[in-house]
Protein backbone atom coordinates (compact mmCIF):
# COMPACT_ATOMS: atom_id res chain seq x y z
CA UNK A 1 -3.29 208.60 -100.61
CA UNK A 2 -1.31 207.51 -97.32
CA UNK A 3 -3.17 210.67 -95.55
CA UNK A 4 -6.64 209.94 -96.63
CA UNK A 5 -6.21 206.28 -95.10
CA UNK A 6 -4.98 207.77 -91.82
CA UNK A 7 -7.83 209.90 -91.36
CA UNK A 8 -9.95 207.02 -92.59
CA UNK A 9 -8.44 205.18 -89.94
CA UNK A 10 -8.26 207.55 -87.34
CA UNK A 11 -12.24 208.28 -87.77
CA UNK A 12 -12.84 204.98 -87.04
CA UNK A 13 -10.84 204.63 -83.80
CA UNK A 14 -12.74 207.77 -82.81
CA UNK A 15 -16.45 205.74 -83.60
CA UNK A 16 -15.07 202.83 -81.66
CA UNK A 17 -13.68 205.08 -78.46
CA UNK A 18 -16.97 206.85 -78.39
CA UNK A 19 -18.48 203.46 -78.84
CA UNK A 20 -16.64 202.09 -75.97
CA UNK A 21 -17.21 205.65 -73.63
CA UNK A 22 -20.58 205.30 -73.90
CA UNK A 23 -20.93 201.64 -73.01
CA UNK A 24 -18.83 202.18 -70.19
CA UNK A 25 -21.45 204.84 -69.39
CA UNK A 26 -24.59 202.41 -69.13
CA UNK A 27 -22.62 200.27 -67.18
CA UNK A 28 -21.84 202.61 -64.71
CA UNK A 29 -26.10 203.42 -65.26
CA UNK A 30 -26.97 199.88 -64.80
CA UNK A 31 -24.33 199.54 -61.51
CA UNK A 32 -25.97 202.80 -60.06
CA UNK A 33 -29.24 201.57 -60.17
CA UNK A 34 -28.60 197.68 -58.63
CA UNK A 35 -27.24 199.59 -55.75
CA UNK A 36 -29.88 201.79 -55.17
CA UNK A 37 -32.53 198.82 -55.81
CA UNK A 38 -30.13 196.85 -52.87
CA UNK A 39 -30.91 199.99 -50.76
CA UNK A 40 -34.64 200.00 -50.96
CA UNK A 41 -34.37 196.19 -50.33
CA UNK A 42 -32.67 197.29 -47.11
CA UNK A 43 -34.92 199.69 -45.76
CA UNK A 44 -37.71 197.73 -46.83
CA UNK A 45 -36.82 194.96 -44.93
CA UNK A 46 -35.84 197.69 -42.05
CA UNK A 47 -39.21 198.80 -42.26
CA UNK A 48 -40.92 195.35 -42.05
CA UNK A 49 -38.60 194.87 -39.23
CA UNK A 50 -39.53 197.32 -37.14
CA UNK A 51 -43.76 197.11 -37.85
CA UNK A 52 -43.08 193.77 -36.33
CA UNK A 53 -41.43 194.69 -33.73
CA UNK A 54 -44.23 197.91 -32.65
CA UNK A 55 -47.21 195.29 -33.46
CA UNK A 56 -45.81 193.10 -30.83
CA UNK A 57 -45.07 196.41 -28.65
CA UNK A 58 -49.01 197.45 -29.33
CA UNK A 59 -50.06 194.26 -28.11
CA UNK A 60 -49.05 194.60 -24.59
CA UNK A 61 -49.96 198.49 -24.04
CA UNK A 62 -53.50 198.93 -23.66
CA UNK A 63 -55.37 202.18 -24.51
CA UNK A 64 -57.04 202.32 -20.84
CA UNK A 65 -54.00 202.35 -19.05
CA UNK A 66 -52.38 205.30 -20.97
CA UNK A 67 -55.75 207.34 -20.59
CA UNK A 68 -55.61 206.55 -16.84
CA UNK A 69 -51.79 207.71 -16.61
CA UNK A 70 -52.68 211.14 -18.01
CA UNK A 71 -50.57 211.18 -20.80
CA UNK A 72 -52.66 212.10 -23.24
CA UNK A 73 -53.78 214.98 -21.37
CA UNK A 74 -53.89 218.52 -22.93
């Protein structure tokens, strides 16, 4: 009788450690995913960044001037 309730009991700490690994496992899911979403954030705002930055650049180069230089020569 005493055996049967051990393995009774010992089933059940196996459900809840399973239980508990695989919670631990979607947490370490959902924490892998917030960092790569705070990633994109940071290159997106990279990005955005720097298309300011080569709009203002574009701004003060004109076309004629680089077509006079001969840099766009072949």
């Amino acid at each position: 009788m005493a055996c049967i309730s051990c393995t009774r009991i010992e089933g059940l700490y196996e459900g809840q450690h399973d239980m508990l690994y695989n919670q631990t496992f979607n947490l370490d899911q959902v924490a892998f995913a917030s960092e790569g979403i705070k990633d994109a954030r940071q290159t997106m705002s990279a990005l955005k960044s720097a298309n300011k930055e080569l709009r203002g650049m574009m701004t003060t180069v004109k076309i004629q001037d680089i077509d006079k230089s001969g840099y766009m020569a072949s």
